[in-house]
Protein backbone atom coordinates (compact mmCIF):
# COMPACT_ATOMS: atom_id res chain seq x y z
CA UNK A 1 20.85 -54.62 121.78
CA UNK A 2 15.42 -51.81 124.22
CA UNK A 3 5.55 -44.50 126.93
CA UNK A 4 7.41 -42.59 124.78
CA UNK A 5 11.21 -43.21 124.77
CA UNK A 6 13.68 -40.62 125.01
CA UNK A 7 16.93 -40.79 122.55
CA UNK A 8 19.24 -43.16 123.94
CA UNK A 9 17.75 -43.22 127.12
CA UNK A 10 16.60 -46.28 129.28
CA UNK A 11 12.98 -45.93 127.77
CA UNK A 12 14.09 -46.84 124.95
CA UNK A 13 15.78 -49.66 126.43
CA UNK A 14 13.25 -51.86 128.06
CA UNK A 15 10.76 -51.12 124.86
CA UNK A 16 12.83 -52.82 123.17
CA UNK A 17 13.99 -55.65 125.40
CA UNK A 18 10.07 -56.45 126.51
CA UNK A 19 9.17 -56.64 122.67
CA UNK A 20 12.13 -58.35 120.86
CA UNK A 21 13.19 -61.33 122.08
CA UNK A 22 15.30 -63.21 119.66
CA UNK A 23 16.52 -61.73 116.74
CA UNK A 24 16.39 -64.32 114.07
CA UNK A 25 18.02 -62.22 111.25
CA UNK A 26 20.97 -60.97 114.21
CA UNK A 27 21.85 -64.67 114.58
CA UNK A 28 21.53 -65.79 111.18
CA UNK A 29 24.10 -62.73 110.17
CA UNK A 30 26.22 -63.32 112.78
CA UNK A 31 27.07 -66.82 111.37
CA UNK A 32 26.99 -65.97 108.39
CA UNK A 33 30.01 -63.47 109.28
CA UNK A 34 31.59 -66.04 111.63
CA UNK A 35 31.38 -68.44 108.10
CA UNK A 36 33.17 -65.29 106.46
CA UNK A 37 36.12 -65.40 108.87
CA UNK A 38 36.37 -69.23 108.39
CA UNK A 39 36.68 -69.20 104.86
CA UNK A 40 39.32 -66.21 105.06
CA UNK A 41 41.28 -68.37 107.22
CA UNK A 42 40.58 -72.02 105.54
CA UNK A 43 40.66 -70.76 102.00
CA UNK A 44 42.97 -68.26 101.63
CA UNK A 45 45.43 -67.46 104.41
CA UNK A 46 46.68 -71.19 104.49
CA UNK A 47 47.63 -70.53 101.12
CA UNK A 48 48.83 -67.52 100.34
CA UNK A 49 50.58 -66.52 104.07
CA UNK A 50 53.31 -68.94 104.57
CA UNK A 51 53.41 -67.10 108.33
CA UNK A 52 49.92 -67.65 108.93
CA UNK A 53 48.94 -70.22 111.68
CA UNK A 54 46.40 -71.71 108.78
CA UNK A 55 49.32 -72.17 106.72
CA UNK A 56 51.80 -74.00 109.67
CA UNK A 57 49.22 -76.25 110.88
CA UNK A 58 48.06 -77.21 106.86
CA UNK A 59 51.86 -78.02 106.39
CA UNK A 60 51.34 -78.49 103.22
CA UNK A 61 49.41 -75.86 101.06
CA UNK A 62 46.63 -76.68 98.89
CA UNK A 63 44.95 -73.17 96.81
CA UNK A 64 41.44 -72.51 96.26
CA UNK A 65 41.89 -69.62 93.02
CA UNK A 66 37.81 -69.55 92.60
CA UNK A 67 37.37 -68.74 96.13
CA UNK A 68 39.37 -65.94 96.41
CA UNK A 69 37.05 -63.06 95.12
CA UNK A 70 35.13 -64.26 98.46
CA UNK A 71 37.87 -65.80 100.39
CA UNK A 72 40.20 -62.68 100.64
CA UNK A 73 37.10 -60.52 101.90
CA UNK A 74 36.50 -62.86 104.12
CA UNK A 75 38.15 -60.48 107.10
CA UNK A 76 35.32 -58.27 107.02
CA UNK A 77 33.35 -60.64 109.03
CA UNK A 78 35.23 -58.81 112.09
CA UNK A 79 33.72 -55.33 111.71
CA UNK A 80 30.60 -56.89 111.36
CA UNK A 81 31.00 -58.51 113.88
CA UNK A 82 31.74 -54.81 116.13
CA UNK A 83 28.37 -53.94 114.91
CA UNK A 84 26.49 -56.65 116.29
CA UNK A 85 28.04 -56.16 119.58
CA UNK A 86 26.95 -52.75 119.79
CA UNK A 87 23.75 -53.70 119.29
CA UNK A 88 23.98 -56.31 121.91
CA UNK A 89 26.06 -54.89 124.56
CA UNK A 90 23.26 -51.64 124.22
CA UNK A 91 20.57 -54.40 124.88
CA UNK A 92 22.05 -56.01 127.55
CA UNK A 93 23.07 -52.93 129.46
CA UNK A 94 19.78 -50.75 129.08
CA UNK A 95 18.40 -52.42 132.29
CA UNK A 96 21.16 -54.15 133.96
CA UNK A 97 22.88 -53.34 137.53
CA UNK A 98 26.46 -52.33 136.94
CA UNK A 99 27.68 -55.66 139.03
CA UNK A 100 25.08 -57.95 137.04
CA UNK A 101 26.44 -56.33 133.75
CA UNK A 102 30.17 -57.09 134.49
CA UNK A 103 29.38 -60.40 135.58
CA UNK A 104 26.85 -61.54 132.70
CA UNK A 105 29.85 -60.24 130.13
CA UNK A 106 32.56 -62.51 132.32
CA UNK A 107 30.50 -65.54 132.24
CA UNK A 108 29.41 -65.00 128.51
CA UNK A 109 33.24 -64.44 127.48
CA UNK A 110 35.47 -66.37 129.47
CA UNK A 111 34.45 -70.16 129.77
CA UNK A 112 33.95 -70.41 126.35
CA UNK A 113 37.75 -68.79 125.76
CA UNK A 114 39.24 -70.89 128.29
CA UNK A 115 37.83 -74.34 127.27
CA UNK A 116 38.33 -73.25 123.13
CA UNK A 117 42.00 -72.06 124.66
CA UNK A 118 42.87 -75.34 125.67
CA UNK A 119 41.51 -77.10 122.79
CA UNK A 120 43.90 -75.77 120.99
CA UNK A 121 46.89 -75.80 123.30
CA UNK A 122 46.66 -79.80 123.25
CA UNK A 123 46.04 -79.37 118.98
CA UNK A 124 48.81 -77.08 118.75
CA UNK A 125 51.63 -79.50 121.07
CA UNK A 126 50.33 -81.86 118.52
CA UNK A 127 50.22 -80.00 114.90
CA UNK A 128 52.19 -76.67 115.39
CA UNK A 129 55.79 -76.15 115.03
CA UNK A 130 56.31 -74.61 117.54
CA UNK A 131 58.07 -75.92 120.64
CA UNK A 132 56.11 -76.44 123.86
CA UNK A 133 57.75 -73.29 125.82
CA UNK A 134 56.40 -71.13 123.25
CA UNK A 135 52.94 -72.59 123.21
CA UNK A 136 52.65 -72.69 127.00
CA UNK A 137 53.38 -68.98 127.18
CA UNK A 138 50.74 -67.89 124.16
CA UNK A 139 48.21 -70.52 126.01
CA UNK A 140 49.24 -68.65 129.67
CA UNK A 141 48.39 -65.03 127.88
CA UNK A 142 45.37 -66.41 126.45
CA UNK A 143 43.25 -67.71 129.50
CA UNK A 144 43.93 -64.08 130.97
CA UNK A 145 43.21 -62.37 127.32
CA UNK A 146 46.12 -60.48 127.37
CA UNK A 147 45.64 -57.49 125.38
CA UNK A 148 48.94 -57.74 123.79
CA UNK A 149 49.76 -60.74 121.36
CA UNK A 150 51.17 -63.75 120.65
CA UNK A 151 48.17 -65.58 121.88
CA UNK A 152 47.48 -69.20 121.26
CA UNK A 153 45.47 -68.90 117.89
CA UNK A 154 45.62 -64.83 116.40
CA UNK A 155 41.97 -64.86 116.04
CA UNK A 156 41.91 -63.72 120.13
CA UNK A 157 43.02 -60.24 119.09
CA UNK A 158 39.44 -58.89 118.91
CA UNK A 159 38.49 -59.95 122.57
CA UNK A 160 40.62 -57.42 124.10
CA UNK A 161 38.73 -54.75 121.94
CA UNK A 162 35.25 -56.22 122.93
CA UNK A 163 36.64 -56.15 126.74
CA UNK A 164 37.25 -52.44 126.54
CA UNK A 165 33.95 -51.66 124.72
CA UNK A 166 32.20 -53.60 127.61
CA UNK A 167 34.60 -51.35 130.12
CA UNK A 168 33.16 -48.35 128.88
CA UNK A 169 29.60 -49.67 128.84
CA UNK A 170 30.67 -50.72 132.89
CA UNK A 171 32.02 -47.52 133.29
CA UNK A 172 28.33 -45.58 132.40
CA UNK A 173 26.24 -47.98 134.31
CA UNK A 174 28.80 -47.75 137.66
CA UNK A 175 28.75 -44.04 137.92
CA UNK A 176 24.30 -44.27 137.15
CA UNK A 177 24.46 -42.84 134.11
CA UNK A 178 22.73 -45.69 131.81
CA UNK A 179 20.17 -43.01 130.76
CA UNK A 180 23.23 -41.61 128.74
CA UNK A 181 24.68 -44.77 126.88
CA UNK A 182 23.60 -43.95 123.04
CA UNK A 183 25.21 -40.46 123.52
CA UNK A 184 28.24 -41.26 124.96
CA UNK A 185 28.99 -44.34 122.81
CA UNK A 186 27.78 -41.85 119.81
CA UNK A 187 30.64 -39.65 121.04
CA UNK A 188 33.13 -42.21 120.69
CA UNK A 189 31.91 -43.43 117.50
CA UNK A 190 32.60 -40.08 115.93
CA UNK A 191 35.82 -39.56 117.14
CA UNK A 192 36.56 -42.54 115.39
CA UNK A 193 34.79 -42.08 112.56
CA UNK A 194 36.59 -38.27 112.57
CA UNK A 195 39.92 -39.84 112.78
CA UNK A 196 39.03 -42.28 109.91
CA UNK A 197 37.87 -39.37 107.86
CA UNK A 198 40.79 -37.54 108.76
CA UNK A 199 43.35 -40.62 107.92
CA UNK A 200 41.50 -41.17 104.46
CA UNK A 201 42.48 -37.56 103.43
CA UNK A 202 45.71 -35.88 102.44
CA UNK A 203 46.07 -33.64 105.41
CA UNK A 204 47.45 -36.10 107.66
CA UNK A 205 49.96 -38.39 106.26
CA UNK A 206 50.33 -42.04 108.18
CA UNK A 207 47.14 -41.05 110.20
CA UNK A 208 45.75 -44.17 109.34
CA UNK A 209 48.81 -46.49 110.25
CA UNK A 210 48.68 -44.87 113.64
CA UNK A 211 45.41 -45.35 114.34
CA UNK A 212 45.21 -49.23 113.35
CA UNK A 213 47.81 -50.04 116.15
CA UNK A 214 47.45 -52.67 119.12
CA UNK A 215 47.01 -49.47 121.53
CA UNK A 216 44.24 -47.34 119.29
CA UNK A 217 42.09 -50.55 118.97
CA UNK A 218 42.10 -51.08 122.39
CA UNK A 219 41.33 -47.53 123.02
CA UNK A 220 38.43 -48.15 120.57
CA UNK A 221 39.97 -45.55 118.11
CA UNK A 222 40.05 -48.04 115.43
CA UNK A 223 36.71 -49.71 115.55
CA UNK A 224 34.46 -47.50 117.93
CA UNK A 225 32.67 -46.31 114.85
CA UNK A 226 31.19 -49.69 114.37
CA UNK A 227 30.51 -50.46 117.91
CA UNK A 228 28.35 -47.13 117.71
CA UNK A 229 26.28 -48.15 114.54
CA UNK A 230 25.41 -50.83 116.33
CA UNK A 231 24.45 -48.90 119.65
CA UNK A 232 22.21 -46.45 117.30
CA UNK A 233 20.69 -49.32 115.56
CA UNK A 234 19.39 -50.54 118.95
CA UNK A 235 18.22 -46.77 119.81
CA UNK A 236 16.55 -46.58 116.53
CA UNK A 237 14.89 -49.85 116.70
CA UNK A 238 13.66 -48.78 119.95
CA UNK A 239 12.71 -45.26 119.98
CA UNK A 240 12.76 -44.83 116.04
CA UNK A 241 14.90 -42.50 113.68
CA UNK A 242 15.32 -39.09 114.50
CA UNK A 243 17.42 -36.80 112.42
CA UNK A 244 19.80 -36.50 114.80
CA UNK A 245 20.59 -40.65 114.61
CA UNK A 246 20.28 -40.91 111.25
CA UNK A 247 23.61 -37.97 111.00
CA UNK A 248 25.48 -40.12 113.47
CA UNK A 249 24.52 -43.27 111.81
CA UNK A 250 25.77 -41.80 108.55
CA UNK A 251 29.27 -40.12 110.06
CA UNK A 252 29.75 -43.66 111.53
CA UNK A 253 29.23 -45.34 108.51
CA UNK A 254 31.63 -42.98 106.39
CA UNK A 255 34.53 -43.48 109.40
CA UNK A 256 33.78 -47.10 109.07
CA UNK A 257 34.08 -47.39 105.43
CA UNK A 258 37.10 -45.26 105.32
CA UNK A 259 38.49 -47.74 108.10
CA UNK A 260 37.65 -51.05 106.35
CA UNK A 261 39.31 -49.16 102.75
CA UNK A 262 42.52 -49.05 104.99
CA UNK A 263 42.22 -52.51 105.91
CA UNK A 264 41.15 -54.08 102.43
CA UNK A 265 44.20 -52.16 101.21
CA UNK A 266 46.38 -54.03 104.15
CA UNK A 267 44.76 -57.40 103.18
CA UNK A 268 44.99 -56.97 99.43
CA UNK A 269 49.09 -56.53 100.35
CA UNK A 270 49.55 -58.88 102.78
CA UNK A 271 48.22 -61.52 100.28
CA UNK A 272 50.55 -60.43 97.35
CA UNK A 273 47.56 -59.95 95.44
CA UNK A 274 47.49 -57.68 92.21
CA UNK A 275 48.24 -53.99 94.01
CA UNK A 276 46.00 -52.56 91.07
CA UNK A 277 42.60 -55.24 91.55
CA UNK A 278 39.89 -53.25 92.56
CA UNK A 279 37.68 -56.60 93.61
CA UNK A 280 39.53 -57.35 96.98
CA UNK A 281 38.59 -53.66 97.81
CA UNK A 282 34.95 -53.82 96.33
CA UNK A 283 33.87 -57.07 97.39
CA UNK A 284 34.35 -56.06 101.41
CA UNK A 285 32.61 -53.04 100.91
CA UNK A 286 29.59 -54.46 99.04
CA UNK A 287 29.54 -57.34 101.81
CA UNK A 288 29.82 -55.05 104.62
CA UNK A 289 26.87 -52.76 103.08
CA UNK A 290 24.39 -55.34 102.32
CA UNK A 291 24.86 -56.61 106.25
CA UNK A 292 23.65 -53.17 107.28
CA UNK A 293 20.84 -53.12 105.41
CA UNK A 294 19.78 -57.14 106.15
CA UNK A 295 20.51 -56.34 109.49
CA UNK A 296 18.13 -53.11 109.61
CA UNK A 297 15.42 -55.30 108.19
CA UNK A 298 16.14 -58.17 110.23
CA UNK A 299 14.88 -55.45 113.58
CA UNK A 300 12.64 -53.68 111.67
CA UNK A 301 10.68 -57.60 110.34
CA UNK A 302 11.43 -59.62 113.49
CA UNK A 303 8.28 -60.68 114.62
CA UNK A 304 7.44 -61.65 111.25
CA UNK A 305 10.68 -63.49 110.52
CA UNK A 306 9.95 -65.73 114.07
CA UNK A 307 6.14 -66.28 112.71
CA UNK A 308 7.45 -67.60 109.24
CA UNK A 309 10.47 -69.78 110.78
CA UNK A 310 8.21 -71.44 113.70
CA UNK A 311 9.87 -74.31 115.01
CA UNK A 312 12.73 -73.52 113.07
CA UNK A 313 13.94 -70.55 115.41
CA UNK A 314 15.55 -72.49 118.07
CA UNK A 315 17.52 -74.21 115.57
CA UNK A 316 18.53 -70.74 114.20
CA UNK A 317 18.88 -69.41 117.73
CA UNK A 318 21.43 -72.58 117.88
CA UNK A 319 23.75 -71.46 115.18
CA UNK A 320 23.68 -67.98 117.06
CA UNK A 321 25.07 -69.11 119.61
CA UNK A 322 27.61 -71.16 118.29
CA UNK A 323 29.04 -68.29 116.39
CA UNK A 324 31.71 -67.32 119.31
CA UNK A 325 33.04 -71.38 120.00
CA UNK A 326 33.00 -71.25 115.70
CA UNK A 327 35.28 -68.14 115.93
CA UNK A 328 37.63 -69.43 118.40
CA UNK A 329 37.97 -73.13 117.11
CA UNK A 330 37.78 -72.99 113.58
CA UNK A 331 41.53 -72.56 112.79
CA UNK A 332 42.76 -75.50 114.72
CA UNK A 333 39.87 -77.80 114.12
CA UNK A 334 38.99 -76.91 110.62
CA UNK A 335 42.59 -76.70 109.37
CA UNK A 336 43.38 -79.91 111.18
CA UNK A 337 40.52 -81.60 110.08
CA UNK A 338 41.19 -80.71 106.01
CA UNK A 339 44.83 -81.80 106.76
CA UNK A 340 43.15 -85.03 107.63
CA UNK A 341 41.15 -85.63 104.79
CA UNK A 342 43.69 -84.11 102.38
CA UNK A 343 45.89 -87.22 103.60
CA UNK A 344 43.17 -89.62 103.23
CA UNK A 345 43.35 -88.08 99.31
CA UNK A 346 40.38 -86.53 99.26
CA UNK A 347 39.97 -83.71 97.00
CA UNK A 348 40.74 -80.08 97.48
CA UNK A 349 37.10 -79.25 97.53
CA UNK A 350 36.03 -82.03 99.63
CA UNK A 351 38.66 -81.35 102.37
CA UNK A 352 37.26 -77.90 102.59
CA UNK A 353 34.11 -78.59 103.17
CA UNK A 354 35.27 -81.62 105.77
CA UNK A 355 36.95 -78.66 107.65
CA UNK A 356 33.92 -76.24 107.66
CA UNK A 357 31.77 -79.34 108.55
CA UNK A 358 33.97 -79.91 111.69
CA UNK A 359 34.28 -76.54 112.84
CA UNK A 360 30.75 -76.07 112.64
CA UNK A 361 29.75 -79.44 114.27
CA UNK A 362 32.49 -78.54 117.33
CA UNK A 363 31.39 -75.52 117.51
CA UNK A 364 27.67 -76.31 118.44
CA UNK A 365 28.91 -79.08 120.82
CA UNK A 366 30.92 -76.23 122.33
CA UNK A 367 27.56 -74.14 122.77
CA UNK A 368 25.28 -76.99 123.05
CA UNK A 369 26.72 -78.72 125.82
CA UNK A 370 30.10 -77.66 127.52
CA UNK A 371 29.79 -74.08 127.48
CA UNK A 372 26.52 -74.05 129.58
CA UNK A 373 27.81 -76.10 132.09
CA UNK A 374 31.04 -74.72 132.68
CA UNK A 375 28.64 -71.25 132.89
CA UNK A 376 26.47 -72.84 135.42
CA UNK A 377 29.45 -73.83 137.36
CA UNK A 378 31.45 -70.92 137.32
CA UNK A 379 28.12 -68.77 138.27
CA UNK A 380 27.31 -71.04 141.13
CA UNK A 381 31.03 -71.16 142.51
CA UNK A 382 29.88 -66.62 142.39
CA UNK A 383 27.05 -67.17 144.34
CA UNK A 384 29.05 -69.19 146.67
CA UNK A 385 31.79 -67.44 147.25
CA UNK A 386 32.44 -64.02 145.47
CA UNK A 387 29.47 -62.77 145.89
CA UNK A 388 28.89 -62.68 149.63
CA UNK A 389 32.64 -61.58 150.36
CA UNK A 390 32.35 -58.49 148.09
CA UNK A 391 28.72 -58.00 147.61
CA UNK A 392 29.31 -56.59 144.70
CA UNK A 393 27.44 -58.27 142.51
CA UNK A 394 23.59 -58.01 143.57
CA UNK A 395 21.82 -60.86 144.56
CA UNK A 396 21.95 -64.15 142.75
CA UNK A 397 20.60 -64.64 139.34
CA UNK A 398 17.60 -66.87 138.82
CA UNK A 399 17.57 -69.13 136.33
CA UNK A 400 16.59 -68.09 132.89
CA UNK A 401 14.64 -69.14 129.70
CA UNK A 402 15.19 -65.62 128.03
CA UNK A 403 15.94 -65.33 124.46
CA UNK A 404 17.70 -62.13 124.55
CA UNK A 405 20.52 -61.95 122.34
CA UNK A 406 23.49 -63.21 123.92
């Protein structure tokens, strides 16, 4: 997510990460597509999927009807949310040792799922229905991110996909070819965008059911199209638009659309919604779309979005980084917390927005204060004793005050 720079290469790379800095727009829209999944889960799923860990934990459901046009598209927030880690992971990576890489993405990823992990564990022997065997064995598969479900709360099924995206980020930087990252990722994107294309016509029958299984995601057949819009967004913004980006960019972005059509159609199902309504098909789309462009413009106008927000960027900078602890909590604690108020007798509306307020306000004490310090704790337990036994990691990190996406 960085003289002239070559296409993809590490030029291009370090331009950028010297000159950005935060990305105001980049955590605004990650939020905002965080928000997305929340209300998807709060506002529709505990209503209309019985199954749904939403609905189990509500116990008893309560609809939302004028939310749904937005509610039900509310799933898109996910492929968005592919796209920004392209972007990021590409930043990150451009300049970073192989071992500093790998252990930047551990630390970012895994004290933040562990603590969220066990939040809900103890929510869940509380609220869910199922027994505490069962828990303790999705909680178990969780702290290691198992790649396969049933984890403790569904919403860890996109961390295995991020893991293997950062694999074959590790994989370019081990064998010293950094230099090559927007091409090779640009290969994998349209593959995937080929196989979407492919699915979405009538010469291969089921194609798209195949390709939308536990094992293509993982092999980043499913979503590696939007991984690699967000890799040649971070090319683009740092060595600008060549034709040859702007036909990747496009074949990505028809794979990707093709790929989000399948899932709408999925969604639109799985909700027993009206198999004919064109808005839960629409509405994703149209969201998805005008994310691409506010994110283009959010690069393209960063300095001048920082200069208008002033003193107002670290608290934007804040929500940013609450967006992953938001992800991870908001089923428990926001479903929990309406069930609350909705036995208090507080309106539908108002227990809503009591969930949403919760999730929101644990989430930034999740990012504010306990995720740092388990961080700093886990990294200085590396320095102590991982690092000098393999020495594989480089030397130890100084302390930073960068605001480099995260």
């Amino acid at each position: 997510m960085k003289s002239p720079p070559q296409a993809g290469g590490h030029g291009a790379g370090q331009s950028l990460g010297q000159g950005l800095g935060q990305v105001a727009g980049l955590d605004a829209l990650r939020f905002a597509a965080a928000g997305l999944v929340m209300l998807y889960h709060l506002a529709c799923t505990s209503w209309l999927v019985p199954s749904s860990e939403a609905a189990a934990l509500l116990a008893t459901p309560v609809a939302y009807p004028g939310l749904l046009p937005l509610s039900a598209a509310g799933w898109i927030g996910v492929p968005i949310f592919f796209v920004i880690s392209g972007f990021v992971i590409a930043y990150t990576a451009a300049s970073a040792a192989p071992g500093r890489f790998l252990e930047n993405r551990f630390l970012r990823l895994m004290p933040c799922a562990w603590f969220c992990a066990s939040l809900s564990f103890v929510l869940a022997l509380g609220f869910a229905p199922e027994g505490a065997t069962e828990l303790l064995g999705r909680y178990l598969r969780t702290l290691v991110l198992f790649p396969a479900p049933r984890w403790i709360d569904g919403v860890y099924w996109t961390l295995g996909i991020e893991i293997s995206f950062y694999a074959f980020v590790f994989a370019l930087l081990a064998i010293g070819r950094a230099d090559r990252l927007e091409p090779a990722v640009a290969a994998l994107g349209l593959a995937s965008a080929l196989a979407w294309c492919l699915a979405a016509s009538p010469l291969l029958p089921g194609l798209d059911v195949l390709i939308s299984t536990r094992i293509a995601k993982l092999l980043l057949v499913t979503h590696g199209c939007e991984f690699a819009l967000g890799v040649v967004f971070w090319a683009a913004a740092g060595g600008g638009w060549t034709g040859r980006r702007l036909l990747v960019a496009g074949l990505c972005l028809a794979g990707s659309l093709c790929q989000i059509g399948y899932d709408a159609r999925f969604t639109r199902n799985s909700l027993g919604l009206d198999p004919t309504a064109l808005t839960p098909l629409l509405v994703p789309v149209a969201i998805y779309l005008g994310f691409l462009g506010l994110f283009l413009l959010s690069v393209r106008f960063n300095a001048a979005l920082l200069r208008g927000l002033g003193r107002g960027a670290p608290a934007l900078r804040a929500l940013g980084l609450s967006t992953y602890p938001l992800y991870l909590l908001h089923t428990f604690v926001g479903v929990l917390a309406m069930r609350a108020a909705l036995a208090l007798g507080t309106d539908p509306a108002m227990g809503l927005t009591l969930g949403i307020a919760a999730s929101v306000a644990a989430a930034l004490a999740v990012s504010g204060w306990i995720e740092p310090g388990l961080r700093a704790a886990l990294r200085r337990r590396i320095d102590r004793h991982l690092r000098p036994r393999l020495g594989l990691l480089g030397p130890a990190a100084a302390p930073s005050t960068s605001r480099t996406p995260a």
